[in-house]
C-alpha atoms as a PDB file:
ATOM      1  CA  UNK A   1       0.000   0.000   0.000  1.00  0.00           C
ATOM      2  CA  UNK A   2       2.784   2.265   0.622  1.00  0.00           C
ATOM      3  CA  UNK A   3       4.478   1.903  -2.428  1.00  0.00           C
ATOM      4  CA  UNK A   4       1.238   2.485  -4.288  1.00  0.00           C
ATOM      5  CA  UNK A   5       0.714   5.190  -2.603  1.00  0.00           C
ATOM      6  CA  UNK A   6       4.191   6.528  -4.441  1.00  0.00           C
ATOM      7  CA  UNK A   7       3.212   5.433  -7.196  1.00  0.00           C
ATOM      8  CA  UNK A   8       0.490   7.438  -8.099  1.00  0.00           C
ATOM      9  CA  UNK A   9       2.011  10.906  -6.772  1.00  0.00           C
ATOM     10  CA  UNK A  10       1.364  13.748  -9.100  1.00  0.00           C
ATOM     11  CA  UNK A  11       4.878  14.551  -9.022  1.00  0.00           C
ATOM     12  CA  UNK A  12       6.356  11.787 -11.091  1.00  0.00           C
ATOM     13  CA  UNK A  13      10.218  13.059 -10.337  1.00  0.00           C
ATOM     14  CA  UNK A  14      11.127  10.600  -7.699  1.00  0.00           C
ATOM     15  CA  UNK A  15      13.618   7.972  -6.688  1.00  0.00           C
ATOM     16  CA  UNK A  16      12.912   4.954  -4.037  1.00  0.00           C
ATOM     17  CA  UNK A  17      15.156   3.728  -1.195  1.00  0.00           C
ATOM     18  CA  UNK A  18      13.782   1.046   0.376  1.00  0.00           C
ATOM     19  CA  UNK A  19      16.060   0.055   3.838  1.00  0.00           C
ATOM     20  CA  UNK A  20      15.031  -3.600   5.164  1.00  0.00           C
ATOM     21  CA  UNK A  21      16.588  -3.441   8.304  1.00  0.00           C
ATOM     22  CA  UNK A  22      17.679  -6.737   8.751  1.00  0.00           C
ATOM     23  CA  UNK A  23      14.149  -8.572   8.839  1.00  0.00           C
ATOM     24  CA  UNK A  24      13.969 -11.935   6.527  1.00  0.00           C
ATOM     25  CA  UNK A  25      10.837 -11.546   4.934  1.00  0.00           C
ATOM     26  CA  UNK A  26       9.424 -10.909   1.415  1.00  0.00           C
ATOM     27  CA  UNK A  27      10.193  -7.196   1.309  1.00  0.00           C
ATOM     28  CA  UNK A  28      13.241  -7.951  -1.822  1.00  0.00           C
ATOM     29  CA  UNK A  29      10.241  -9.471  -3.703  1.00  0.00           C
ATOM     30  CA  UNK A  30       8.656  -6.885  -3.069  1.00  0.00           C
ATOM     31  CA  UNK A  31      10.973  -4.464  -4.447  1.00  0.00           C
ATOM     32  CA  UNK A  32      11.400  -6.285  -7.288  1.00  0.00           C
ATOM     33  CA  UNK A  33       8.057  -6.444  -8.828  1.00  0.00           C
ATOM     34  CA  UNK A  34       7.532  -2.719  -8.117  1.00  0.00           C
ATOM     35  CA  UNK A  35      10.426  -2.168 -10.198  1.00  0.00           C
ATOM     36  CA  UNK A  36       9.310  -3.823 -12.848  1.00  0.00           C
ATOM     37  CA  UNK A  37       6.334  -2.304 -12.877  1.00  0.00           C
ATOM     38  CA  UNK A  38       8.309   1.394 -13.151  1.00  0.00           C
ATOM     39  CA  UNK A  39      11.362   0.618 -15.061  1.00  0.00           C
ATOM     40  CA  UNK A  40      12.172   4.233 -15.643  1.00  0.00           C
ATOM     41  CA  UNK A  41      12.073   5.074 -11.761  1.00  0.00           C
ATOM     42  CA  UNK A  42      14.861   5.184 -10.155  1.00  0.00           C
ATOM     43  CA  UNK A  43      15.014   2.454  -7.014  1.00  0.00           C
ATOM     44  CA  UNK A  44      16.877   1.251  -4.508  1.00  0.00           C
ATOM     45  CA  UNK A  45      17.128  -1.545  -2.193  1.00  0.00           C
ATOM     46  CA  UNK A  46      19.236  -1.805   0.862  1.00  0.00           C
ATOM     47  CA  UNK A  47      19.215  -4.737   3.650  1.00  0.00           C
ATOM     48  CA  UNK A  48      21.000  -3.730   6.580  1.00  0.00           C
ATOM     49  CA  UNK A  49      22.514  -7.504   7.913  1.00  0.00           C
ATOM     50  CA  UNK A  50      21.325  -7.091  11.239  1.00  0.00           C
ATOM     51  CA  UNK A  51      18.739  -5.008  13.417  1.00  0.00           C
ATOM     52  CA  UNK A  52      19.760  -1.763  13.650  1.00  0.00           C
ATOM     53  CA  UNK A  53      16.426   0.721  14.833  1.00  0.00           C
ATOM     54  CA  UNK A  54      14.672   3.222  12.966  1.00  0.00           C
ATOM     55  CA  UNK A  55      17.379   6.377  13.280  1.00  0.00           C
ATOM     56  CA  UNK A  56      19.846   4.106  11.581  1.00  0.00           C
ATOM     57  CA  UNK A  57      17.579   2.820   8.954  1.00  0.00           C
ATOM     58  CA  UNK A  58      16.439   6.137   8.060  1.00  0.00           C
ATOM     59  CA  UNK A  59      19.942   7.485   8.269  1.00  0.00           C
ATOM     60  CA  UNK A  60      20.524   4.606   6.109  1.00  0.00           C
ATOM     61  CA  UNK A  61      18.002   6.051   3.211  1.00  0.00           C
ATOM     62  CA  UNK A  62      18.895   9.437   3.804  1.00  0.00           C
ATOM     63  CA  UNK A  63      22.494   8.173   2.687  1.00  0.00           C
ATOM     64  CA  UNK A  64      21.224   6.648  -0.635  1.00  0.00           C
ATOM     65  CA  UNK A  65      19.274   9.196  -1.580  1.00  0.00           C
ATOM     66  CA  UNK A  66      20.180  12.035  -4.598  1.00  0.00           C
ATOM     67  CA  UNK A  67      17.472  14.432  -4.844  1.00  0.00           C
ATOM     68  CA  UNK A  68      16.971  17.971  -3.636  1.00  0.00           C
ATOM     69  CA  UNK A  69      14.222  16.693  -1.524  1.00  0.00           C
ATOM     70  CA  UNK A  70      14.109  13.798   1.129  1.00  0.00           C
ATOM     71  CA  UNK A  71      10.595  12.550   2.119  1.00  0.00           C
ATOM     72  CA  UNK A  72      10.358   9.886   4.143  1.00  0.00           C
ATOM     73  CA  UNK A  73       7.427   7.163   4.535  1.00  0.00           C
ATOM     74  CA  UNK A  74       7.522   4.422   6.601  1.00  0.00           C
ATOM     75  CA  UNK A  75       6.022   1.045   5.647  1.00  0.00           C
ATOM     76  CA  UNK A  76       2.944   0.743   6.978  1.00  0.00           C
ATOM     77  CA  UNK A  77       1.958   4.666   6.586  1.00  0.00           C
ATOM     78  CA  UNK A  78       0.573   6.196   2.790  1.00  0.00           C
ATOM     79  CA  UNK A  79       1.522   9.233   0.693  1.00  0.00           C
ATOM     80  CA  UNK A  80      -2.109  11.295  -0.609  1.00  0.00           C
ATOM     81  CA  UNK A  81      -1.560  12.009  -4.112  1.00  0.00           C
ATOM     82  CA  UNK A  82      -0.444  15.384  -3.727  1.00  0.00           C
ATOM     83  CA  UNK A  83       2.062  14.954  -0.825  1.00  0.00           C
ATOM     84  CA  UNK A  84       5.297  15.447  -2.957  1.00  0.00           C
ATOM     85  CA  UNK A  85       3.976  17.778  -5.441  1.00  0.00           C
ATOM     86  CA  UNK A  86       2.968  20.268  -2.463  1.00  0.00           C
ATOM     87  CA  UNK A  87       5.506  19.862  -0.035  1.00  0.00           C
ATOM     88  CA  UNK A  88       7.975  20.282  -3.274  1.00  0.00           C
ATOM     89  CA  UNK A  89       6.021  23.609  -4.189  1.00  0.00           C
ATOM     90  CA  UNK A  90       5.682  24.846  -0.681  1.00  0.00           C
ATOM     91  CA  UNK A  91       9.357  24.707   0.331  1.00  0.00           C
ATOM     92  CA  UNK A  92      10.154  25.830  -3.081  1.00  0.00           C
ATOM     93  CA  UNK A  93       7.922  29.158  -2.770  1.00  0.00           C
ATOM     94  CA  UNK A  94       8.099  29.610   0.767  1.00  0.00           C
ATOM     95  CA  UNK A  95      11.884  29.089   0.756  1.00  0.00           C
ATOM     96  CA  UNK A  96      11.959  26.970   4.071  1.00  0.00           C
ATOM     97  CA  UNK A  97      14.017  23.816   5.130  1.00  0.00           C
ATOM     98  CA  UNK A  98      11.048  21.310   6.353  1.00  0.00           C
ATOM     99  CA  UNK A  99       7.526  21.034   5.259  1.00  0.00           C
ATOM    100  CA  UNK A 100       5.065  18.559   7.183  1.00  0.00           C
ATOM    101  CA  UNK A 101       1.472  18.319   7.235  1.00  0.00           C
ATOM    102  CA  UNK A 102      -1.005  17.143   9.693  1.00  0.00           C
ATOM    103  CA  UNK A 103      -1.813  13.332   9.134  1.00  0.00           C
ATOM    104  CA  UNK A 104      -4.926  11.763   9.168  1.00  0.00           C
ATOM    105  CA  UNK A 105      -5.106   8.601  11.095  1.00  0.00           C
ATOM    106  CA  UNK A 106      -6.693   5.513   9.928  1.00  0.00           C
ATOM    107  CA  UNK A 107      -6.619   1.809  10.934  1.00  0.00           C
ATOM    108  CA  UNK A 108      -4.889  -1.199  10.340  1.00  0.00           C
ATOM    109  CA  UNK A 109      -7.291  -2.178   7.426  1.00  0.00           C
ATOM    110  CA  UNK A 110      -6.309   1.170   5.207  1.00  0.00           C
ATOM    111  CA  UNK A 111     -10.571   2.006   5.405  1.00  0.00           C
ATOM    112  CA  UNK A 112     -11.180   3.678   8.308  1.00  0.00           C
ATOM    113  CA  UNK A 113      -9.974   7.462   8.580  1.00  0.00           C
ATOM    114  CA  UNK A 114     -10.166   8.059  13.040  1.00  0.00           C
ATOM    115  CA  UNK A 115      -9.101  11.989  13.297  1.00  0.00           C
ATOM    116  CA  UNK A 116      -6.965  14.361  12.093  1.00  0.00           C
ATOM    117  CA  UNK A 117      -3.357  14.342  14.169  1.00  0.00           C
ATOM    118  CA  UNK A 118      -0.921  17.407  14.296  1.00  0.00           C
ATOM    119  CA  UNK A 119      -0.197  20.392  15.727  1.00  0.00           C
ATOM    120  CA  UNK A 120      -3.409  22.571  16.978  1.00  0.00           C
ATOM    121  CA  UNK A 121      -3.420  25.950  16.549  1.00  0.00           C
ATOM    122  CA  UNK A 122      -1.665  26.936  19.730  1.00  0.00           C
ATOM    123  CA  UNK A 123       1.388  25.130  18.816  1.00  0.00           C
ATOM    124  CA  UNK A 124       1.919  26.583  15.202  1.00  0.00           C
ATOM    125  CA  UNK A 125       1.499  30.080  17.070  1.00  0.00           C
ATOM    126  CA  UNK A 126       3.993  28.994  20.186  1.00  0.00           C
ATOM    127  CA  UNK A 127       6.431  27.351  17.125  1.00  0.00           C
ATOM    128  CA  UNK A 128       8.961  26.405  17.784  1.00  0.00           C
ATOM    129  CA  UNK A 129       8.922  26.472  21.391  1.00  0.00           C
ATOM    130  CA  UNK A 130       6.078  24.002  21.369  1.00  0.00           C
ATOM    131  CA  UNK A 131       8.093  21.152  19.204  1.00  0.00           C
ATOM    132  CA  UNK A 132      10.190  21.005  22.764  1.00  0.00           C
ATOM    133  CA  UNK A 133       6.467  20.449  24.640  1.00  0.00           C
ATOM    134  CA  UNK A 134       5.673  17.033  22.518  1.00  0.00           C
ATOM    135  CA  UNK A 135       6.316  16.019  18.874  1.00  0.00           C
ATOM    136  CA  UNK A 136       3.852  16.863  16.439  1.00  0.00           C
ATOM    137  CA  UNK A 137       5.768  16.217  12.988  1.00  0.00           C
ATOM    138  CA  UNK A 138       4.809  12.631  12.371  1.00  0.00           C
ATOM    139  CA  UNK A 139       7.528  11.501  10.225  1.00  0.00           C
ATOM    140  CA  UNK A 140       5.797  10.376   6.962  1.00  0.00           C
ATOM    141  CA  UNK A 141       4.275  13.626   6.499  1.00  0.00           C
ATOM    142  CA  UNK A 142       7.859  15.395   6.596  1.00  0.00           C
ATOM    143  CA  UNK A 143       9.906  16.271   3.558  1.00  0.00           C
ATOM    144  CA  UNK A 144      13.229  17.798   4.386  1.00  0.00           C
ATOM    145  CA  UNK A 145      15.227  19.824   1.595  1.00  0.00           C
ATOM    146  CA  UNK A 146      18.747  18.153   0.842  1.00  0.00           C
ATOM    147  CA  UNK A 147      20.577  21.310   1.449  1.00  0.00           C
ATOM    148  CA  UNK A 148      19.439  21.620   5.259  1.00  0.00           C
ATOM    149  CA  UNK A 149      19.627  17.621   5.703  1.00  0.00           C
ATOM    150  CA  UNK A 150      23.183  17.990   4.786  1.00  0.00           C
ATOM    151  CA  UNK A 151      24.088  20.383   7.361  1.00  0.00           C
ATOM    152  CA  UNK A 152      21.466  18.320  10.224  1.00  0.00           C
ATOM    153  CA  UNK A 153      23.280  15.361  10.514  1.00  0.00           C
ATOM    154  CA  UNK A 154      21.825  11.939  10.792  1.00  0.00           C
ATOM    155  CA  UNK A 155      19.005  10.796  13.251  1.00  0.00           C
ATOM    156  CA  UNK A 156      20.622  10.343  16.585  1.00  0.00           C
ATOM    157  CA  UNK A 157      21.086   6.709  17.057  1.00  0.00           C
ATOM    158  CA  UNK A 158      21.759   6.519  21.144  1.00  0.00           C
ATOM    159  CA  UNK A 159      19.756   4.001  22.741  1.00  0.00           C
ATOM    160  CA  UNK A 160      18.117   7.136  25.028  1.00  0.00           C
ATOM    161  CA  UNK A 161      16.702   8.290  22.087  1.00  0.00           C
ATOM    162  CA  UNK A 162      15.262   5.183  20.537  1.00  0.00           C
ATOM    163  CA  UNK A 163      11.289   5.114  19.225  1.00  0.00           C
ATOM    164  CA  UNK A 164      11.721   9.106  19.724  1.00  0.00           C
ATOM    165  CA  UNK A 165      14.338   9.857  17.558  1.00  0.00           C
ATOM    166  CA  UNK A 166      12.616  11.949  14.933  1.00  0.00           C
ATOM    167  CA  UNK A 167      11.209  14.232  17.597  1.00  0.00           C
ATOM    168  CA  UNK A 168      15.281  14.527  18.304  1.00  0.00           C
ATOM    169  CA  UNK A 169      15.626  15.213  14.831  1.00  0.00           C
ATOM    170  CA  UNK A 170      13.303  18.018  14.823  1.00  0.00           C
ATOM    171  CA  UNK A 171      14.655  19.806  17.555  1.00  0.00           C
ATOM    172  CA  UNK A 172      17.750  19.895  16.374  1.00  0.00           C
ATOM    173  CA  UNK A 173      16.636  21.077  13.154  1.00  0.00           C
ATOM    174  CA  UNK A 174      15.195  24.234  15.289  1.00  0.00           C
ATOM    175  CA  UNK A 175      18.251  24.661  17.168  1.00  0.00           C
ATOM    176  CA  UNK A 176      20.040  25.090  13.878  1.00  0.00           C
ATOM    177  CA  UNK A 177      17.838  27.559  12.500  1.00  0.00           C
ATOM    178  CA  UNK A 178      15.897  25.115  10.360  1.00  0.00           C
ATOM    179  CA  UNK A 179      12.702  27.088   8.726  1.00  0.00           C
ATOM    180  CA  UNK A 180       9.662  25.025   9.145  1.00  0.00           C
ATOM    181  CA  UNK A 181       6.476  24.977   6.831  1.00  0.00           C
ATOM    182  CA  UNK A 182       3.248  23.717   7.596  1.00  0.00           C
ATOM    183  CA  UNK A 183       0.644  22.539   5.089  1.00  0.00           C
ATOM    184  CA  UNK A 184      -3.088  23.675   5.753  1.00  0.00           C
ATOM    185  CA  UNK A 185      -4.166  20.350   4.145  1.00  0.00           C
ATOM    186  CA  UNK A 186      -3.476  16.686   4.977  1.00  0.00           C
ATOM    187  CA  UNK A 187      -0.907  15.081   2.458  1.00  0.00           C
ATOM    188  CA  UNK A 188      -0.129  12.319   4.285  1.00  0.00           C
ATOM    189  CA  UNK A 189      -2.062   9.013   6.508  1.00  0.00           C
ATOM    190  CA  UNK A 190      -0.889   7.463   9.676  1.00  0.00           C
ATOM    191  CA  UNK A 191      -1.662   4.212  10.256  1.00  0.00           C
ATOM    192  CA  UNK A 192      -2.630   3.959  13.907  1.00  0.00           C
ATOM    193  CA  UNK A 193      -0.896   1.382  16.974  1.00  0.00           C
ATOM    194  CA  UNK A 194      -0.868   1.455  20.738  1.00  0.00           C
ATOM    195  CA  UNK A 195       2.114   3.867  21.639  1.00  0.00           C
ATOM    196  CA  UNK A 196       5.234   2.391  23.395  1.00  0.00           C
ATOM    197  CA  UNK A 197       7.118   3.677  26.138  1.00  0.00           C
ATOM    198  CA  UNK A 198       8.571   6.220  23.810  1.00  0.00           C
ATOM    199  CA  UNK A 199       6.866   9.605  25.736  1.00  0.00           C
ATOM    200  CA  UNK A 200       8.510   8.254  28.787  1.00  0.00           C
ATOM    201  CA  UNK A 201      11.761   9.008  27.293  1.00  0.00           C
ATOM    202  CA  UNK A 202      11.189  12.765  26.293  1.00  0.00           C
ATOM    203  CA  UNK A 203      12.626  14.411  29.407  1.00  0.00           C
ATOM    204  CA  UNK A 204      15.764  12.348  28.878  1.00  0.00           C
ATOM    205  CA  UNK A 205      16.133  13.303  25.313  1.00  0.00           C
ATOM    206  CA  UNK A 206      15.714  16.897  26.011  1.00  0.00           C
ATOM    207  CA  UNK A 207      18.031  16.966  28.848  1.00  0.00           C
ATOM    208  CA  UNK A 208      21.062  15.138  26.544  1.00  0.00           C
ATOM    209  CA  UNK A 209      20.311  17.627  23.639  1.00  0.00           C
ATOM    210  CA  UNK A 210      20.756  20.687  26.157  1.00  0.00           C
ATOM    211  CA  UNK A 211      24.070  19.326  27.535  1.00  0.00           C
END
């Protein structure tokens, strides 16, 4: 569903990096079919030979990757149709470093749309001293500009910060000066699962990036 998702974008001037990190499943299959059903895209595979987390894998990608733009979707999450062809034109004309939408949430069956999930208006007006409060960028929705990545870093891949690593990622964008852009529609769908432990770890992550 994800890669379908890609595959009907309305921007049609994108590459794929798929990281399997380390799982032995059908995900090479996969790959393969959906490359032969776009010959002229460009796509990658990558199988990391052990486990290594989410920062890593998307590090990983972010690696690979040769565009002006990186936008990143996890596996189980979906693109709309317009997600790369606004988020493209939006940091284009707004001249900004990250654009992200609000997501809309929907279940494990891909039919059910629950609620809309983002920032509310009290945190685009506090930005970006509310991105410190709680992480509203969901991942999926983001789309970072190559430029800015390039002078970011990688995700942080310290054990403190694992399963909150992207909220990491966009605090440190802040602290660097990173320009943000939000979309006033939903370009992107989160596919919804009980939250971990990973809110318990906030304070800790916050403390390590002020020392």
């Amino acid at each position: 569903q994800a890669l379908q998702s890609i595959s009907e974008q309305i921007h049609t001037d994108w590459e794929l990096v798929v990281v399997n990190d380390g799982w032995e499943d059908s995900t090479e299959k996969i790959i393969t079919d959906f490359k032969a059903l776009h010959p002229k895209q460009k796509i990658k595979y990558i199988k990391h030979p052990k486990n290594q987390g989410l920062g890593a894998t998307r590090n990983t990608a972010m690696a690979a990757a040769t565009g002006d733009y990186i936008a990143f979707l996890d596996h189980d999450d979906l693109w709309e149709k317009d997600h790369l062809s606004i988020g493209v034109k939006t940091l284009s004309t707004e001249k900004t470093d990250i654009y992200y939408s609000s997501v809309s949430v929907f279940d494990s069956t891909g039919k059910s749309d629950y609620w809309e999930w983002g920032p509310t208006t009290e945190d685009l007006l506090q930005f970006p001293n509310s991105i410190y409060a709680r992480n509203f960028i969901q991942p999926s929705a983001a789309i970072v500009t190559n430029p800015f990545l390039q002078r970011l870093g990688p995700m942080d891949t310290d054990p403190h910060v694992h399963f909150c690593e992207d909220h990491d990622f966009w605090i440190r964008a802040v602290i660097l000066g990173g320009k943000f852009s939000h979309a006033s529609t939903i370009t992107s769908k989160y596919r919804y699962s009980n939250p971990h432990a990973a809110t318990a770890k906030i304070d800790l992550m916050l403390k390590m990036i002020s020392t």
